[in-house]
Protein backbone atom coordinates (compact mmCIF):
# COMPACT_ATOMS: atom_id res chain seq x y z
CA UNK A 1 -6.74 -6.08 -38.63
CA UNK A 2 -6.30 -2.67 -37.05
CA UNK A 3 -6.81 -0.57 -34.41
CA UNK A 4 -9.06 1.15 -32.30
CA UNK A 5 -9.34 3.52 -28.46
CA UNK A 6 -1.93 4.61 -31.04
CA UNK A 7 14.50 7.65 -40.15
CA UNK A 8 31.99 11.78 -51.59
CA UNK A 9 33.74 13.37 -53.63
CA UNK A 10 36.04 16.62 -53.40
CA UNK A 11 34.01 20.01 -53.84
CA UNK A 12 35.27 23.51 -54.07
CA UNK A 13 35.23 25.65 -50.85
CA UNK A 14 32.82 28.27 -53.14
CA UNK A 15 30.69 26.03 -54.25
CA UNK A 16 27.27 24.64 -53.01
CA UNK A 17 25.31 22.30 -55.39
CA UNK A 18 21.57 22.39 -54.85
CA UNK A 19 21.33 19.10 -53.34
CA UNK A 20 23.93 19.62 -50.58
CA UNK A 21 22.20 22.83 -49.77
CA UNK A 22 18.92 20.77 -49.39
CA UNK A 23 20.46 17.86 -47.69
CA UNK A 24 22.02 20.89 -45.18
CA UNK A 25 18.69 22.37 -44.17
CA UNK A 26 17.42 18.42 -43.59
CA UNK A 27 20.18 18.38 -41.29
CA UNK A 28 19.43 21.38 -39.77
CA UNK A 29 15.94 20.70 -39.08
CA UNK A 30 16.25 17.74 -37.37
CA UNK A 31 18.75 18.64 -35.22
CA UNK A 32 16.12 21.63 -34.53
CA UNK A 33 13.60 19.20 -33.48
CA UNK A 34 16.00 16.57 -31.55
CA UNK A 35 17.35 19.85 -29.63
CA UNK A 36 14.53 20.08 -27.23
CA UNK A 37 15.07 16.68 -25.40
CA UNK A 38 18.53 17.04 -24.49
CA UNK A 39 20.03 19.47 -22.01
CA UNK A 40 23.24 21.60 -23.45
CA UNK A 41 25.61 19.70 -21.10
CA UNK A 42 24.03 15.96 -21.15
CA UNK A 43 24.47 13.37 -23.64
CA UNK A 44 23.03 14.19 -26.80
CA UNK A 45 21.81 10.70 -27.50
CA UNK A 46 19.54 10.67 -23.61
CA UNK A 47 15.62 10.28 -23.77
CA UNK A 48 13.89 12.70 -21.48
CA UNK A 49 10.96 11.64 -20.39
CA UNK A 50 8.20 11.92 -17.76
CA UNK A 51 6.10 9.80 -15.69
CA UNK A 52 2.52 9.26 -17.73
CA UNK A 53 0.68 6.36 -16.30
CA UNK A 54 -2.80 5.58 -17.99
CA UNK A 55 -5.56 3.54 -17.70
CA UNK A 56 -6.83 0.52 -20.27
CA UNK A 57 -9.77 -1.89 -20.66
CA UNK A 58 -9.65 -4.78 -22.80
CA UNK A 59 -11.75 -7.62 -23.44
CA UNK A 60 -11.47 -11.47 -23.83
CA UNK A 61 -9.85 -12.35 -27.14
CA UNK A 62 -12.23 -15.33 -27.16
CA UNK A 63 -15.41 -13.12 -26.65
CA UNK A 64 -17.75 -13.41 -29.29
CA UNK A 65 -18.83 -9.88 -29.51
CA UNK A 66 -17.94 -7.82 -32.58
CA UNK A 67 -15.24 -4.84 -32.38
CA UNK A 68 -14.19 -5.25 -28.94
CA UNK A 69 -10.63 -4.45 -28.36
CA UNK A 70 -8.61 -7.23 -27.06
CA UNK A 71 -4.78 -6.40 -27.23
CA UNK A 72 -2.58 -3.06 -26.86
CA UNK A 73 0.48 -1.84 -28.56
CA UNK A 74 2.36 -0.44 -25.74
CA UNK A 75 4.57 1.80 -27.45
CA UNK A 76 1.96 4.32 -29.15
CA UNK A 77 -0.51 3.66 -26.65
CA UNK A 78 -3.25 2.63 -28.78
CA UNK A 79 -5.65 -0.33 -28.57
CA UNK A 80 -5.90 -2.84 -31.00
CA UNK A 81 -8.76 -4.54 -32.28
CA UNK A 82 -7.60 -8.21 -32.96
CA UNK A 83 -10.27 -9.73 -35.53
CA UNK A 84 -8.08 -13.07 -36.40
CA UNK A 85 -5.91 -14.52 -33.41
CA UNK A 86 -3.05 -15.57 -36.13
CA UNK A 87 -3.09 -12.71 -38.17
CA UNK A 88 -1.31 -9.16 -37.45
CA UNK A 89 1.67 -8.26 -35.18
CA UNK A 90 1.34 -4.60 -34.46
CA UNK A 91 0.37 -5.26 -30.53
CA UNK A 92 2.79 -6.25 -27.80
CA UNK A 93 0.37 -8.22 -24.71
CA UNK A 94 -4.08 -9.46 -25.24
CA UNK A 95 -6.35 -10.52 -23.29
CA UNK A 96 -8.09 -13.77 -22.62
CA UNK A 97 -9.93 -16.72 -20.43
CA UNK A 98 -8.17 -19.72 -19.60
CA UNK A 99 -9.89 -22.46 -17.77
CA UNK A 100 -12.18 -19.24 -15.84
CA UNK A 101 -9.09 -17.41 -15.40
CA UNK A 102 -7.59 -13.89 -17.27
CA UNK A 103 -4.51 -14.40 -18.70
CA UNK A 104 -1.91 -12.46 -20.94
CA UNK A 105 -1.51 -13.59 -24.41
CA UNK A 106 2.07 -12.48 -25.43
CA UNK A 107 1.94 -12.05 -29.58
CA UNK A 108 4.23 -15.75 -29.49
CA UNK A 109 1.69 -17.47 -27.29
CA UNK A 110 -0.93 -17.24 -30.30
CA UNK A 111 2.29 -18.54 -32.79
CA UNK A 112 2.99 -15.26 -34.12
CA UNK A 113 6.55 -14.15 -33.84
CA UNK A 114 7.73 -11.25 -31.64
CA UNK A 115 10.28 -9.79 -29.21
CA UNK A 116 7.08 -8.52 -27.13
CA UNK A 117 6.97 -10.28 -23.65
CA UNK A 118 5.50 -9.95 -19.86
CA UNK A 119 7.75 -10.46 -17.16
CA UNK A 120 6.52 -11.12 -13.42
CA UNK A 121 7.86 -8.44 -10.81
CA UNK A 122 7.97 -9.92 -7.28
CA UNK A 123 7.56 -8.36 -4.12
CA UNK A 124 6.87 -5.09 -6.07
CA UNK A 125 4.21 -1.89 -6.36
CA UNK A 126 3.68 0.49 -9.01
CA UNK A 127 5.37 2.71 -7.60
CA UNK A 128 8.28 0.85 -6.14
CA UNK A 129 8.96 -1.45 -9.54
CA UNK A 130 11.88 0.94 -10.90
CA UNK A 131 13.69 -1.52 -13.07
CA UNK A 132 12.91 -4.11 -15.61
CA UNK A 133 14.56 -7.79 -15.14
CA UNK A 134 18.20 -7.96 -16.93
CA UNK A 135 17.96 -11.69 -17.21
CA UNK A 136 15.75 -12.02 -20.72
CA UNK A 137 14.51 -16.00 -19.11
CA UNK A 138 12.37 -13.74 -17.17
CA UNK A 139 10.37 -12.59 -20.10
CA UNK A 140 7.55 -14.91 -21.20
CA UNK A 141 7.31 -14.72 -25.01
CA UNK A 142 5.01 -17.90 -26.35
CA UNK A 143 2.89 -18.58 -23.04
CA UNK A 144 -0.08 -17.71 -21.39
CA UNK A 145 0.70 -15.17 -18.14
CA UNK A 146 -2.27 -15.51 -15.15
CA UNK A 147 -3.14 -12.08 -14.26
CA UNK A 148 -3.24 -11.86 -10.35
CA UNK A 149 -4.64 -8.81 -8.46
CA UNK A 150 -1.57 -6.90 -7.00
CA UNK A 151 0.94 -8.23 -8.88
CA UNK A 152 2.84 -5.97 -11.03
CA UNK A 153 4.11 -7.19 -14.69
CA UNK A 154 6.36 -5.59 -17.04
CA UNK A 155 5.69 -5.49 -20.51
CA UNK A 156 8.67 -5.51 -23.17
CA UNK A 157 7.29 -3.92 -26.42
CA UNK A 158 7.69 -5.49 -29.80
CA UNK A 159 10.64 -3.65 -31.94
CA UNK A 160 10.10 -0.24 -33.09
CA UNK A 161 12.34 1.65 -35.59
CA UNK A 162 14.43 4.37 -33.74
CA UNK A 163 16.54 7.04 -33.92
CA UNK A 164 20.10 6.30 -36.45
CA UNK A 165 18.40 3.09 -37.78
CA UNK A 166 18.48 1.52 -34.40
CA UNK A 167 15.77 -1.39 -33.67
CA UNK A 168 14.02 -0.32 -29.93
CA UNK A 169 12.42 -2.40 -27.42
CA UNK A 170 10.77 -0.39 -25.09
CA UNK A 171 9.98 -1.70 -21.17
CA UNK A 172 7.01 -0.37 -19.30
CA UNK A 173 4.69 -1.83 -15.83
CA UNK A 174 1.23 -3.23 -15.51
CA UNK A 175 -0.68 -3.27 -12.88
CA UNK A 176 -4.48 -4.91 -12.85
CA UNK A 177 -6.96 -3.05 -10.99
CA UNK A 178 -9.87 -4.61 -12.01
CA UNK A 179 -11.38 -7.64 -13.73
CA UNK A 180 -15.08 -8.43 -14.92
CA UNK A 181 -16.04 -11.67 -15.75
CA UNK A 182 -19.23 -10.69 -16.96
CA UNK A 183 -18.40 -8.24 -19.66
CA UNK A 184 -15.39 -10.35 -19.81
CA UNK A 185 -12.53 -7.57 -19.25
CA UNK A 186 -10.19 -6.55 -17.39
CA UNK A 187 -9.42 -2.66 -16.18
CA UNK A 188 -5.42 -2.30 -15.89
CA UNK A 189 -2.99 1.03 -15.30
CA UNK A 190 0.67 1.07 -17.54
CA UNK A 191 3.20 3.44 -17.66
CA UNK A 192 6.05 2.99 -20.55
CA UNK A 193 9.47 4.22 -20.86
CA UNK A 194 10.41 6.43 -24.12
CA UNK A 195 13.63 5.51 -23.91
CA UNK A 196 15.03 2.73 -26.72
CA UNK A 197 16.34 -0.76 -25.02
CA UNK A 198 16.58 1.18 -21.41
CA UNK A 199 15.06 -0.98 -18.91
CA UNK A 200 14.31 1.72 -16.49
CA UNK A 201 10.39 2.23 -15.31
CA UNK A 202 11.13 5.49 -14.03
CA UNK A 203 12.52 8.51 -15.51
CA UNK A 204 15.98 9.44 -14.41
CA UNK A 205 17.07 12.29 -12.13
């Protein structure tokens, strides 16, 4: 499957060995890089990120047509060409028909395990769906989801290695704009936090 279109001892004061010199500059480097996404005064662990909403198509899992891409990894943003509906977990939410209806297909909901899941946002619009659930019985993991026109989902991604070792879900919102039964897909806009295991859908202030 894949995808289509997304780390003792004492010493003398005088002396450097090699290796701790190397191991220094490492250090130094990546605290180079990690410096631009933090503010002097704010919390040297914060995300900074933007709002980046995007646009996806993806087609029926159960269409018969070669190469079409019928799930999405959330996290890199990058579509995902699913050739065996038990094989491969590097996607978070597909696409299918149910009894003439689109549905989600949450990675569990074809038996493959995963902390990916959709959660249903009442009452909500794009732009007014801030937060995602706290209670994790919201979040649909081994089911099929009916997509609905005007209702706005949230997506938890599968886990992703983070900064220090940590494991990351990330949350984002989906909203359908558009489904085709005759090329069997469906058109949908997502935006995604970069922010590990934060459940905000909008940047903070």
């Amino acid at each position: 499957m894949r995808v289509s279109g997304a780390s003792a001892g004492t010493r003398s004061a005088n002396f450097i060995r090699p290796g701790e010199r190397l191991c220094g500059a490492v250090f130094l480097a990546m605290a180079v890089a990690f410096l631009p996404m933090v503010a002097c005064d704010d919390d040297p662990f914060a995300i900074r990120w933007t709002v980046n909403p995007d646009t996806v198509r993806l087609y029926a899992l159960s269409r018969p047509e070669p190469n079409l891409v019928s799930g999405y990894d959330f996290f890199p943003r990058q579509a995902v060409r699913i050739e065996a509906p038990t094989t491969g977990d590097d996607w978070d939410l597909a696409v299918d028909v149910r009894d003439g209806a689109f549905v989600w297909l949450p990675p569990g909901a074809l038996g493959i395990p995963s902390e990916a899941a959709v959660a249903i946002l009442e009452g909500e619009t794009f732009e007014s769906a801030t937060e995602a659930p706290e209670d994790t019985t919201r979040y649909i993991t081994d089911a099929a989801v009916p997509i609905r026109a005007g209702q706005i989902y949230v997506i938890r991604t599968r886990r992703h290695p983070g900064f220090f070792g940590t494991l990351c879900n990330y949350y984002g919102k989906i909203e359908p704009l558009a489904t085709d039964f005759v090329s069997g897909s469906i058109h949908f806009q997502f935006d995604v936090s970069q922010a590990c295991n934060n459940r905000d859908l909008i940047p903070p202030d």
